[in-house]
Protein backbone atom coordinates (compact mmCIF):
# COMPACT_ATOMS: atom_id res chain seq x y z
CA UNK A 1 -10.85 33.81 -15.32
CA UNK A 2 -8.25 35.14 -18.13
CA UNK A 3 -5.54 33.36 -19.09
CA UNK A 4 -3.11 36.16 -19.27
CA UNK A 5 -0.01 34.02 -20.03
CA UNK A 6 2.95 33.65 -17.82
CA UNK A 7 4.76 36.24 -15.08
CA UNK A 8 7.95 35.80 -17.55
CA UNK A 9 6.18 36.80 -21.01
CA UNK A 10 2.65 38.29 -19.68
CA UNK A 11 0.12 38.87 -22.71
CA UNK A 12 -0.24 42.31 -22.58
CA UNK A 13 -2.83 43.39 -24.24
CA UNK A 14 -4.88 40.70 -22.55
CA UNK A 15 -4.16 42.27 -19.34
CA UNK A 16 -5.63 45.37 -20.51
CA UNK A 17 -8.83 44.53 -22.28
CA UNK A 18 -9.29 42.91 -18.82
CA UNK A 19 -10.09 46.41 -17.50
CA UNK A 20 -8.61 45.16 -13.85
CA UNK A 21 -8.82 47.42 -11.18
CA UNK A 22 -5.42 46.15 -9.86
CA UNK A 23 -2.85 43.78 -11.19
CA UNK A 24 -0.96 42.00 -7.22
CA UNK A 25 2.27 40.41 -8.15
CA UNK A 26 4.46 38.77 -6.17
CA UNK A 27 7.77 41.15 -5.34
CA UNK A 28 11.14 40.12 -6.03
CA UNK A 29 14.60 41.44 -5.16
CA UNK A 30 15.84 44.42 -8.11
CA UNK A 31 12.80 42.85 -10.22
CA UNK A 32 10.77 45.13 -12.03
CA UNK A 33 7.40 44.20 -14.25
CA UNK A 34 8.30 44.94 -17.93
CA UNK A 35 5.36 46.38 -20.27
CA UNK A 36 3.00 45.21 -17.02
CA UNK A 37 3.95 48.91 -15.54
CA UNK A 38 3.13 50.89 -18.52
CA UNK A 39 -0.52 49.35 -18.78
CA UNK A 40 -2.28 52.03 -16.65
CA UNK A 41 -3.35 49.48 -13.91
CA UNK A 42 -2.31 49.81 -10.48
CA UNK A 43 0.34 47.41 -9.34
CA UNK A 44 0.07 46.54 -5.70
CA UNK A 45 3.10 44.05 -4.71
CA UNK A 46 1.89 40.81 -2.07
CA UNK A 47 4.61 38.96 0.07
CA UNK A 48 3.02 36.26 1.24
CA UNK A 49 5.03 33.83 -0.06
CA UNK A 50 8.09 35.65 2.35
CA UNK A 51 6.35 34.32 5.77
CA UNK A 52 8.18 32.39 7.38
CA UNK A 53 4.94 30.50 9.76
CA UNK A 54 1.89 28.93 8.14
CA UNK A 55 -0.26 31.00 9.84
CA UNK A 56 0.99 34.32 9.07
CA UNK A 57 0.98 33.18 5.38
CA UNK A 58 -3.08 32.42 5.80
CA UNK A 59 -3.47 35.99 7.82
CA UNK A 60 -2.68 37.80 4.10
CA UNK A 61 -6.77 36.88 3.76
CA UNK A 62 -7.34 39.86 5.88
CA UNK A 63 -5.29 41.96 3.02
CA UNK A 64 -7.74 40.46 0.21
CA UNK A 65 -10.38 41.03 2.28
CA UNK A 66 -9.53 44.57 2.47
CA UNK A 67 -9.69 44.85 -1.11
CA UNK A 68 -12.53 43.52 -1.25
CA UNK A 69 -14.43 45.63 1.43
CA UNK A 70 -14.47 42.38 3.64
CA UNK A 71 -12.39 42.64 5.98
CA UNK A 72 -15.04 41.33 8.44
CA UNK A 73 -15.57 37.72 6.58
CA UNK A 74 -11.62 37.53 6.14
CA UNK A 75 -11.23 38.39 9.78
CA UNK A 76 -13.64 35.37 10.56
CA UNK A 77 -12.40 33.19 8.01
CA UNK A 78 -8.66 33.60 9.87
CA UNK A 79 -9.66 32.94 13.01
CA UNK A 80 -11.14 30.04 12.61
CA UNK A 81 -8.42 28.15 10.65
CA UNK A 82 -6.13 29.73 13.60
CA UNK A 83 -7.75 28.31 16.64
CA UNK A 84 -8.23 24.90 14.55
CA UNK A 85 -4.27 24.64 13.44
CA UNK A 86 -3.43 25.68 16.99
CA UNK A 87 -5.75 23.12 18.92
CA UNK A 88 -3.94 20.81 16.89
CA UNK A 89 -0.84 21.69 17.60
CA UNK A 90 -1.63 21.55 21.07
CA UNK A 91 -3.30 18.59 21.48
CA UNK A 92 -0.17 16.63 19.68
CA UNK A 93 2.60 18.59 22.29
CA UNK A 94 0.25 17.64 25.52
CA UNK A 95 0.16 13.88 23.57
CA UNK A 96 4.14 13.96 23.23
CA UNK A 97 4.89 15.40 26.52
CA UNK A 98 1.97 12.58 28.44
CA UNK A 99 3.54 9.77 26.77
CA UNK A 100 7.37 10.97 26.42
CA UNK A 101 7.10 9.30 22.66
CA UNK A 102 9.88 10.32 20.65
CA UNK A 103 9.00 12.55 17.55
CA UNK A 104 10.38 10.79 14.56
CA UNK A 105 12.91 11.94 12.65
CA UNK A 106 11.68 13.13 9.44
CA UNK A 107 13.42 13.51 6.08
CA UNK A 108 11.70 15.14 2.74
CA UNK A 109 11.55 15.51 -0.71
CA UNK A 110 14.39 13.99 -3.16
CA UNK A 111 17.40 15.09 -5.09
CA UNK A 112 16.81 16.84 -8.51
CA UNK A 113 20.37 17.07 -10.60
CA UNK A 114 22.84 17.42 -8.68
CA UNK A 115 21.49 18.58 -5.22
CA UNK A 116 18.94 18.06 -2.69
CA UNK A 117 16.63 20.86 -1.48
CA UNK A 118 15.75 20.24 2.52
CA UNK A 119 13.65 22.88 4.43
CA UNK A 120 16.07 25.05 6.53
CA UNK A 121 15.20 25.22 10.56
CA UNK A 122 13.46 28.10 9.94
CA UNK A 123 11.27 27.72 7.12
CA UNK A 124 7.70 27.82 7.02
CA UNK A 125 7.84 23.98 6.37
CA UNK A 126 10.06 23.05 9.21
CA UNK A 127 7.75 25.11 11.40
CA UNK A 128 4.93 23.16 9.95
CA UNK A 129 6.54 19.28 10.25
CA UNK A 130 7.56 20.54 14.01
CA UNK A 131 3.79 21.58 14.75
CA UNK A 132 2.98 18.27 13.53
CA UNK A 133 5.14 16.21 16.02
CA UNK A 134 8.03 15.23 13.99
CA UNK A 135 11.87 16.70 13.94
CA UNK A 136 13.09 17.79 10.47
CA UNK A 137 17.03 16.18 10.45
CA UNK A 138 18.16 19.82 8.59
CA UNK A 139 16.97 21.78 11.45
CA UNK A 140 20.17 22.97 11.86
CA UNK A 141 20.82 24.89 9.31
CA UNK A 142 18.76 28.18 9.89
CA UNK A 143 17.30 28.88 7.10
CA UNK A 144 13.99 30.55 5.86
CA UNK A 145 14.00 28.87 2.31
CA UNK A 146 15.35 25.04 1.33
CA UNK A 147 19.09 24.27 1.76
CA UNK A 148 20.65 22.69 -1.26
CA UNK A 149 22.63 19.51 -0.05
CA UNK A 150 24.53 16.80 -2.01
CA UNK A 151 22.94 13.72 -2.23
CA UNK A 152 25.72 12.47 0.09
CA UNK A 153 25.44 14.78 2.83
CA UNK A 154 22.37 14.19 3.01
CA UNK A 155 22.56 10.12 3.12
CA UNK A 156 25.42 11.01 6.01
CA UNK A 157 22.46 12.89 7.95
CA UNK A 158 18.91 11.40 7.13
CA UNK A 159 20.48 7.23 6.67
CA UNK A 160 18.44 6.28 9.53
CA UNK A 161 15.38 8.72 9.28
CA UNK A 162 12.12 6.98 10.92
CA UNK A 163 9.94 8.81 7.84
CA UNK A 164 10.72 9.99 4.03
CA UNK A 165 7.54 12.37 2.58
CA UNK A 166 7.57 13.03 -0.68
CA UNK A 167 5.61 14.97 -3.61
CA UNK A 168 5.27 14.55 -6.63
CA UNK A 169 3.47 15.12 -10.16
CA UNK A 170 2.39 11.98 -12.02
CA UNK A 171 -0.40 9.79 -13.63
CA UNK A 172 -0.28 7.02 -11.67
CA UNK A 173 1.26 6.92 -7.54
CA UNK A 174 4.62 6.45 -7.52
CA UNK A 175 6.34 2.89 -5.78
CA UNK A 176 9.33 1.91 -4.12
CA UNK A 177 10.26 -0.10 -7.21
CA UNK A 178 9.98 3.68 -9.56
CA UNK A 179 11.97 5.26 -6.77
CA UNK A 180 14.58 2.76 -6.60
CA UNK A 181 15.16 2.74 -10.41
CA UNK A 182 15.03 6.08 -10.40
CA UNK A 183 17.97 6.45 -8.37
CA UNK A 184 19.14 2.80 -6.74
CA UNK A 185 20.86 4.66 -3.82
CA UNK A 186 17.35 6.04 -2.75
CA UNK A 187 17.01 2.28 -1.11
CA UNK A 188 19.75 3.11 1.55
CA UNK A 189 17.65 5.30 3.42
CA UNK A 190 15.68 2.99 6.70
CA UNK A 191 12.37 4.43 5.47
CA UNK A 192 12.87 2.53 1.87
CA UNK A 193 13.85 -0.47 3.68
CA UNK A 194 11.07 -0.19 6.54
CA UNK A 195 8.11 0.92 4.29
CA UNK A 196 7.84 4.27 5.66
CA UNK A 197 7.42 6.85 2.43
CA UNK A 198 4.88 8.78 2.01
CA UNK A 199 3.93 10.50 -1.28
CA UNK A 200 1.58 13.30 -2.03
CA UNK A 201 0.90 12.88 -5.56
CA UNK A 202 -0.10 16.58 -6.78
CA UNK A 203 -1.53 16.00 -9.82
CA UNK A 204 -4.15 14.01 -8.24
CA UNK A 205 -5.04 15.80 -4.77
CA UNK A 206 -4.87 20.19 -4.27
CA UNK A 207 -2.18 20.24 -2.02
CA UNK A 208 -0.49 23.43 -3.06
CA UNK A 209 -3.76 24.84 -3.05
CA UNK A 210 -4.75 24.10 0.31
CA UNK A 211 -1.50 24.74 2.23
CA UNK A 212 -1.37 28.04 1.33
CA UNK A 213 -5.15 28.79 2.61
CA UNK A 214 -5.64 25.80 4.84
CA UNK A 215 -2.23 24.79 6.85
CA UNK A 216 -4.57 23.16 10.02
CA UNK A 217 -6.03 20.24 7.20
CA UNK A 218 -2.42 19.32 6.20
CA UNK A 219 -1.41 19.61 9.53
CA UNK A 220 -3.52 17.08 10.69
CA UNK A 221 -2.58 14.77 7.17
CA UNK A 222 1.17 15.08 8.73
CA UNK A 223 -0.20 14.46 12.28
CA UNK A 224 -1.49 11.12 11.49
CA UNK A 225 1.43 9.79 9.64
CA UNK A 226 3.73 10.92 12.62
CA UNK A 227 1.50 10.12 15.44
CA UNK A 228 -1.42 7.75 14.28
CA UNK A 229 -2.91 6.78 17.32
CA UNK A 230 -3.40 9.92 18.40
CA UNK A 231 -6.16 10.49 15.27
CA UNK A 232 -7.65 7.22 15.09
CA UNK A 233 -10.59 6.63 12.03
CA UNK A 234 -8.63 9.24 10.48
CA UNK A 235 -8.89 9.00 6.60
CA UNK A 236 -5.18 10.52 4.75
CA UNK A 237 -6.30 13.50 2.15
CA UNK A 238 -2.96 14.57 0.94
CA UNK A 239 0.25 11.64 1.77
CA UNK A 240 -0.25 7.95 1.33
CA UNK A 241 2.08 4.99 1.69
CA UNK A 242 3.98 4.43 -1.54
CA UNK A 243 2.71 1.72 -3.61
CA UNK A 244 4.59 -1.74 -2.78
CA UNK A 245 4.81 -2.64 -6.42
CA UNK A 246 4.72 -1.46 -9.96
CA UNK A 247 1.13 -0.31 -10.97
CA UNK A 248 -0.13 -1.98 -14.07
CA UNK A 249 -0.58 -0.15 -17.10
């Protein structure tokens, strides 16, 4: 592994005393790839990132496979995180349609500035919390990416959500007391007052790693928060309950 600096100000002459046999980037709209295209290596642009299901996003392994005359391994390697994310799947809709529960209604993330970035009804995330067993309150707005909300608008829709999940980056897991000083209006939400955040704390567990690769293990980390007795001695990887108090330091 070569630290080759940034996509913004790539170290070029790293990059070449590399001797790569092929430089994949991820394509942008009118972007283009500075001194990276006058390098001499091959640039071979990989969407991935544009899918818009979890599964089709895990399916570019058959691409890298490719590359790396292995297409049979990838092949394998697909289909078997396929028929696991999908036997979840279906094993929570046969649970919800037996039992008539109610999937709860789920609100995510937090606001950063000025606005609050919720996963449109069409993003790969929405599809993801609906496989799960829950209903995403910003559903409505069909989107592919995250919908940029004020923090009021989204207090008007998400007041009475059944469950908050949130991610984060820190040193120690954040509580309900850091979240309320953070920003005291947080605590208006049911799931502050009912105990029912969730955090994924990123700098201490892979989760960006795995989604991208392994969608049917976070699947069933969402599953169990939504619908625990459906998955019971099941042990939470990725989203635990916010701590009740301020950790000691």
């Amino acid at each position: 592994v070569t630290d080759c600096g940034n996509s913004i100000a790539a170290d070029i002459e790293k990059i070449i005393s590399t001797k790569a046999d092929l430089i994949i980037v991820s394509p942008f709209e009118n972007s283009n790839y500075g001194g990276v295209e006058k390098c001499g290596i091959p640039i071979m642009e990989a969407a991935d990132y544009m899918e818009s299901h979890p599964l089709a996003r895990v399916e570019w392994i058959k691409f890298y496979g490719e590359l790396l005359c292995n297409r049979r391994m990838a092949d394998s390697t697909f289909n078997v995180i396929k028929s696991r994310y999908e036997n979840t799947k279906e094993s929570i809709s046969e649970y919800i349609n037996k039992t008539k529960k109610e999937r709860p209604a789920l609100m995510v993330e937090r606001k950063y500035g000025s606005s609050w970035g919720v996963p449109g009804g069409d993003s790969y995330m929405s599809i993801l919390y609906s496989d799960a067993g829950a209903n995403n309150i910003f559903a409505s707005y069909k989107s592919q990416g995250s919908v940029q909300l004020s923090f009021e608008k989204v207090l008007e829709q998400a007041i009475d959500a059944d469950i908050w999940l949130i991610k984060y980056t820190s040193d120690t897991n954040l509580s309900y007391e850091e979240l309320k000083a953070e920003y005291p209006l947080y605590a208006k939400f049911a799931p502050f007052a009912n105990r029912k955040i969730f955090g994924c704390n990123t700098l201490k567990v892979p989760y960006y790693e795995t989604i991208a690769l392994h969608p049917e293990i976070i699947l069933n980390d969402l599953a169990h928060i939504f619908h625990p007795e459906l998955f019971p001695g099941y042990s939470q990887k990725y989203f635990f309950p916010l701590e009740q108090s301020m950790p000691s330091r």
